[in-house]
Each structure stands twice: as C-alpha cells, then as structure tokens.
PDB file of N, CA and C in Angstrom:
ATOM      1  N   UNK A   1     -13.606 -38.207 -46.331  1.00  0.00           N
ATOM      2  CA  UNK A   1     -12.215 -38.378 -46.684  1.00  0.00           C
ATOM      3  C   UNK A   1     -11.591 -36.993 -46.909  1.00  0.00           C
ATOM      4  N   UNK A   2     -10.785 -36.879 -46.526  1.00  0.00           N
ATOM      5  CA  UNK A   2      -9.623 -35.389 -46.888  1.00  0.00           C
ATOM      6  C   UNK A   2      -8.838 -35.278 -47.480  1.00  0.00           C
ATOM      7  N   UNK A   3      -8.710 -34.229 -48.162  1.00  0.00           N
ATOM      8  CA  UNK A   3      -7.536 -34.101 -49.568  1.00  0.00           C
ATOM      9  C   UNK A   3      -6.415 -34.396 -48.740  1.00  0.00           C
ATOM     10  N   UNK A   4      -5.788 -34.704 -49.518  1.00  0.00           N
ATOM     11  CA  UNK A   4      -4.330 -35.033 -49.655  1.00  0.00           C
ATOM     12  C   UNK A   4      -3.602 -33.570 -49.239  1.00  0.00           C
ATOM     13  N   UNK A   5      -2.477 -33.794 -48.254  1.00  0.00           N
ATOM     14  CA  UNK A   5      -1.484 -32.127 -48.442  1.00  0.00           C
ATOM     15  C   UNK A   5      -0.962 -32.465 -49.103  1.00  0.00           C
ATOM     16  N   UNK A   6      -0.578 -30.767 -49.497  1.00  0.00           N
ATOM     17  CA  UNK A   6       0.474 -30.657 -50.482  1.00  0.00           C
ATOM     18  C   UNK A   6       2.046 -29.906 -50.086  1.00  0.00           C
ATOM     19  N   UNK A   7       3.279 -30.997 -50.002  1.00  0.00           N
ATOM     20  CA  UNK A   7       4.394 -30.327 -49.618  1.00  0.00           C
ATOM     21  C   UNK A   7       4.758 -29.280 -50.328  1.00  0.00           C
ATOM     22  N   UNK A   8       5.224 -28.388 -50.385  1.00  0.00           N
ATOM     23  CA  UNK A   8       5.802 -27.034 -50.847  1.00  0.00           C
ATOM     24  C   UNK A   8       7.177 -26.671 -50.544  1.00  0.00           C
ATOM     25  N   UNK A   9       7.958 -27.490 -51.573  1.00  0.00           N
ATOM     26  CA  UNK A   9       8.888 -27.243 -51.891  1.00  0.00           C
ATOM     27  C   UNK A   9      10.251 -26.284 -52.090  1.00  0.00           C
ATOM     28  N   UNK A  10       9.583 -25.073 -52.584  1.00  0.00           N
ATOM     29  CA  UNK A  10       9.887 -23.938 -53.061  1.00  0.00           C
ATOM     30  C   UNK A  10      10.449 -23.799 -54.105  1.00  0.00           C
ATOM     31  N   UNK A  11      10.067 -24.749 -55.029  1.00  0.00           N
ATOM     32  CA  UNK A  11      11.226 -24.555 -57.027  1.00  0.00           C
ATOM     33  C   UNK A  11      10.256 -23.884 -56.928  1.00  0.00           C
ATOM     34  N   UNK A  12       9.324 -23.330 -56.745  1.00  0.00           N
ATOM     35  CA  UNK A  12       8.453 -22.160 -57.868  1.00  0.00           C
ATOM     36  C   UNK A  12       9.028 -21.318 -57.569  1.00  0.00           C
ATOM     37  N   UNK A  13       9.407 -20.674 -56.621  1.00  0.00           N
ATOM     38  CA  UNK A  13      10.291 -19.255 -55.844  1.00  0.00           C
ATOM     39  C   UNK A  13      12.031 -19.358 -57.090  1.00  0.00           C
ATOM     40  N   UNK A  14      12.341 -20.283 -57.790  1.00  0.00           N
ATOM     41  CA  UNK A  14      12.961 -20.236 -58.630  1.00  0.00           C
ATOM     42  C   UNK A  14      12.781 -19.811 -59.933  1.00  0.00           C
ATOM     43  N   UNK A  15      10.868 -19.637 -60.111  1.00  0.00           N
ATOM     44  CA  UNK A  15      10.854 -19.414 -61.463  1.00  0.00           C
ATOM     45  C   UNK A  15      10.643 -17.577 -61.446  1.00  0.00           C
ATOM     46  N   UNK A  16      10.244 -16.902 -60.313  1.00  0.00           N
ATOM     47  CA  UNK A  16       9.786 -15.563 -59.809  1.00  0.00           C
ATOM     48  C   UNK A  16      10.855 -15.092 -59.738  1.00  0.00           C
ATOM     49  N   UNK A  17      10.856 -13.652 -60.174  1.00  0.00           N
ATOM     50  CA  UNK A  17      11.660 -12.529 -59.913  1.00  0.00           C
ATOM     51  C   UNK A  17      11.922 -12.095 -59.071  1.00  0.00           C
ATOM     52  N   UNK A  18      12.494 -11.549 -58.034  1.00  0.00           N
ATOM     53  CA  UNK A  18      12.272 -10.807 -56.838  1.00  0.00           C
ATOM     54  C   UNK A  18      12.055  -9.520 -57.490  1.00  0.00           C
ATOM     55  N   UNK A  19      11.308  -8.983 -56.728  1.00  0.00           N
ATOM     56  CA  UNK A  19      10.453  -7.503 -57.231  1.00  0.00           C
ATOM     57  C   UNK A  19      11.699  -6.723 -57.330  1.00  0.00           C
ATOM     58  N   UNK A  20      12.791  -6.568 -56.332  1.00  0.00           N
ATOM     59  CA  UNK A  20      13.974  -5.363 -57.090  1.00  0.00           C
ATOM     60  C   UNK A  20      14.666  -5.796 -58.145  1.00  0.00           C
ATOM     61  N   UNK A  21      14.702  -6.866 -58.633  1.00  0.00           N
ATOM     62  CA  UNK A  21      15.182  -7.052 -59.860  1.00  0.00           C
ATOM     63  C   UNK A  21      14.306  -6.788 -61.178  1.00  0.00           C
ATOM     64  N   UNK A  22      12.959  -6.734 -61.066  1.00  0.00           N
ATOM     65  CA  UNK A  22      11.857  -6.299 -61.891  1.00  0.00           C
ATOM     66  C   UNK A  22      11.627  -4.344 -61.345  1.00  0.00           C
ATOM     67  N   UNK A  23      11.876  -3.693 -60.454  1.00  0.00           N
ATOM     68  CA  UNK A  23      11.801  -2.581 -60.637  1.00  0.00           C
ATOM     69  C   UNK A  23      12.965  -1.702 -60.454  1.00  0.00           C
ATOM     70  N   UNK A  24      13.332  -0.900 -61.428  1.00  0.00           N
ATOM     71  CA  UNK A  24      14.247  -0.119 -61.755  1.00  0.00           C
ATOM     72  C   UNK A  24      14.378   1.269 -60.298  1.00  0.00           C
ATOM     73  N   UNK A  25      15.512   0.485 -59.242  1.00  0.00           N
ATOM     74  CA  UNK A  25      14.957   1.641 -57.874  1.00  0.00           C
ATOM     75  C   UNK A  25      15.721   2.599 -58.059  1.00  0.00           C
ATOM     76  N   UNK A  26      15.999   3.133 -59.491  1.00  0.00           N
ATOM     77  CA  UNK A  26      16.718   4.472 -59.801  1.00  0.00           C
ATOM     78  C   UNK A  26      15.536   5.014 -60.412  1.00  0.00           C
ATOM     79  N   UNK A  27      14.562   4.621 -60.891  1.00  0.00           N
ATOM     80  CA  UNK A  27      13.191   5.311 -60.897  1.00  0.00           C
ATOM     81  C   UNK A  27      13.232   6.176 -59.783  1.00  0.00           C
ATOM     82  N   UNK A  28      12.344   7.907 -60.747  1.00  0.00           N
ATOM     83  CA  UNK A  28      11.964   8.979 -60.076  1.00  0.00           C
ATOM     84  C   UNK A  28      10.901   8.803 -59.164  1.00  0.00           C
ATOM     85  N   UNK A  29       9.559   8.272 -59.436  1.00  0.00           N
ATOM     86  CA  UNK A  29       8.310   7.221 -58.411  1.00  0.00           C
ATOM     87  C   UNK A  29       9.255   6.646 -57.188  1.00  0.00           C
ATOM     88  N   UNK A  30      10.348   5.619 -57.588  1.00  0.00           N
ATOM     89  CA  UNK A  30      10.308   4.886 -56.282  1.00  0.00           C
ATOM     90  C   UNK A  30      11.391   5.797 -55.208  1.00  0.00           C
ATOM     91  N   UNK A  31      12.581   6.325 -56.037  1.00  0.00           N
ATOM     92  CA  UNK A  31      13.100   7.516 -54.903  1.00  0.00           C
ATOM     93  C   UNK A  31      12.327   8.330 -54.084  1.00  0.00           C
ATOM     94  N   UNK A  32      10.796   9.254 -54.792  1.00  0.00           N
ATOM     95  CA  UNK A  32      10.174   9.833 -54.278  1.00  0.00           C
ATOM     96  C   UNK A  32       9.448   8.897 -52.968  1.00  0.00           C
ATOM     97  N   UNK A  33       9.301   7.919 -53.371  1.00  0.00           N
ATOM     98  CA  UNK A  33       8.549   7.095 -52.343  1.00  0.00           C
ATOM     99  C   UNK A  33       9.244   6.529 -51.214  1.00  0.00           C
ATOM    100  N   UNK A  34      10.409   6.450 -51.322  1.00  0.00           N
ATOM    101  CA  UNK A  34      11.658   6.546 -50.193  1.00  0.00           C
ATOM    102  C   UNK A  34      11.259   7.162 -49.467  1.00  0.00           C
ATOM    103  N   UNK A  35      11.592   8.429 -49.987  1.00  0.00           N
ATOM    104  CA  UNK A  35      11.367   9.873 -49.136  1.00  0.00           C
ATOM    105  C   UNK A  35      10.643  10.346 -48.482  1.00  0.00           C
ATOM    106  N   UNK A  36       9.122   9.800 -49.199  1.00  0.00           N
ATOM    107  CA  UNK A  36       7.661  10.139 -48.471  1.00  0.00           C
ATOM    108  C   UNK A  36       7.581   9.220 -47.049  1.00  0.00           C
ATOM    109  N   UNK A  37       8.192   7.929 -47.542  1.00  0.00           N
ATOM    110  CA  UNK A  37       7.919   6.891 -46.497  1.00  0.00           C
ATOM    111  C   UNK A  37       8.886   7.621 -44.909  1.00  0.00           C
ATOM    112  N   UNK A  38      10.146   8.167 -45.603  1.00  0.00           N
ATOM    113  CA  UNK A  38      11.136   8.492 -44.348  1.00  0.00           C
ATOM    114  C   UNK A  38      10.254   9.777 -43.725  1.00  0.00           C
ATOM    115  N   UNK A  39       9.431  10.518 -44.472  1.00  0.00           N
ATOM    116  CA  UNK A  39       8.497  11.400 -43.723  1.00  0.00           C
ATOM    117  C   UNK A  39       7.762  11.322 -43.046  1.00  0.00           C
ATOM    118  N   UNK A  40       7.197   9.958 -43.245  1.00  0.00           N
ATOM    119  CA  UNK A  40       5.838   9.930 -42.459  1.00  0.00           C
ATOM    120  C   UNK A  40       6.657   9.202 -41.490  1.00  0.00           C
ATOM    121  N   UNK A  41       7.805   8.500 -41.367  1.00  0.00           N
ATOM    122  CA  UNK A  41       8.225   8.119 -40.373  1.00  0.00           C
ATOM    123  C   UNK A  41       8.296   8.834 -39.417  1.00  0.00           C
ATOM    124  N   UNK A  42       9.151  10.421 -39.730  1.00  0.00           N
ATOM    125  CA  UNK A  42      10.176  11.016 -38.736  1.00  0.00           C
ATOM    126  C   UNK A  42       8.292  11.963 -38.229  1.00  0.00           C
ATOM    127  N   UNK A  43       7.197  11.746 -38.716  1.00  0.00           N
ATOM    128  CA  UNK A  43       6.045  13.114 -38.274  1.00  0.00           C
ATOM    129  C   UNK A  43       5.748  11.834 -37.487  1.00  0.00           C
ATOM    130  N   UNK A  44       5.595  10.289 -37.708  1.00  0.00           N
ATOM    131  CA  UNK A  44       5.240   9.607 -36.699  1.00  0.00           C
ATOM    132  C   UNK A  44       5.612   9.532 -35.229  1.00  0.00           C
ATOM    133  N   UNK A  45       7.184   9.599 -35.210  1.00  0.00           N
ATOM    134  CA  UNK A  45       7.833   9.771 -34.206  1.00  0.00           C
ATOM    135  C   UNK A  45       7.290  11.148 -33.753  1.00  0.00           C
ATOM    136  N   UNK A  46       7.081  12.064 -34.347  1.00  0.00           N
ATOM    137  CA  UNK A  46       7.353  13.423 -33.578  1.00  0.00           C
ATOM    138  C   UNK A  46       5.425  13.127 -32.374  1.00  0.00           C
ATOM    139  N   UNK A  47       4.835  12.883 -33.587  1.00  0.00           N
ATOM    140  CA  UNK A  47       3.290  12.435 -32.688  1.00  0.00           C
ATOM    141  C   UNK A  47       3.090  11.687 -31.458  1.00  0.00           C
ATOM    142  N   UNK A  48       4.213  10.666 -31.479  1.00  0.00           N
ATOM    143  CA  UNK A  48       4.163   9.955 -30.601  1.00  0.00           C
ATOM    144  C   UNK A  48       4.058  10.436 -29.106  1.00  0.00           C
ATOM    145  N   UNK A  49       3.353   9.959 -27.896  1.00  0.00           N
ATOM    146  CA  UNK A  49       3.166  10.463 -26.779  1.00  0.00           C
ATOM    147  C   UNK A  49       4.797  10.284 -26.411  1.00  0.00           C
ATOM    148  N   UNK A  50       5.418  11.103 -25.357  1.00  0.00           N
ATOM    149  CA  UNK A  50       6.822  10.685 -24.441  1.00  0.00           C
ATOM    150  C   UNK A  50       6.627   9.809 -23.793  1.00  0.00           C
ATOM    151  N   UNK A  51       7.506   9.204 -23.780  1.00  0.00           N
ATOM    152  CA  UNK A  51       7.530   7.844 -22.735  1.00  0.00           C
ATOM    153  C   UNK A  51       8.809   8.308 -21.624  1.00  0.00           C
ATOM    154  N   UNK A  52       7.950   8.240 -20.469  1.00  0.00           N
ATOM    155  CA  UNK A  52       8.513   8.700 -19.306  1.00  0.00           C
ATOM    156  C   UNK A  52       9.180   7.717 -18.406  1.00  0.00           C
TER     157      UNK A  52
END
C-alpha cells in the first residue's frame, strides 16, 4: 500500500520571511558581496574563449 500524497498548498510560504526582508542589504558584508560577485562576473567574461 502507498502513502497517501500530500497537496501543498503554499500557507506555509505565508508564515516565512523572504530573506531580504530578514537581511539588512545596507549591510557592509552584503554590499561587499555585490561587488565581489560583479567581479567574478566581469574576470568570467574576460576568460571566456571568443566566439567567432
């Protein structure tokens, strides 16, 4: 015999925060981490082979 499914609703997604409302993105950490992320972007691009 097999369990039963379970529909999923989504009221629990009502009782959760969304994470930018729990972290302060005027924090010095998460600006810096902006920044790092837009770095490794723009050295990714530069690595990249040309596409001809």
């Amino acid at each position: 015999m097999r369990p039963k499914k379970h529909k999923t609703t989504g009221s629990n997604d009502l009782l959760r925060a969304r994470l930018d409302q729990i972290i302060n993105m005027k924090h010095e950490l998460v600006l810096l981490a902006g920044k790092v992320s837009a770095a490794c972007a723009s050295v990714q691009r530069m690595l990249e082979p040309a596409q001809v």
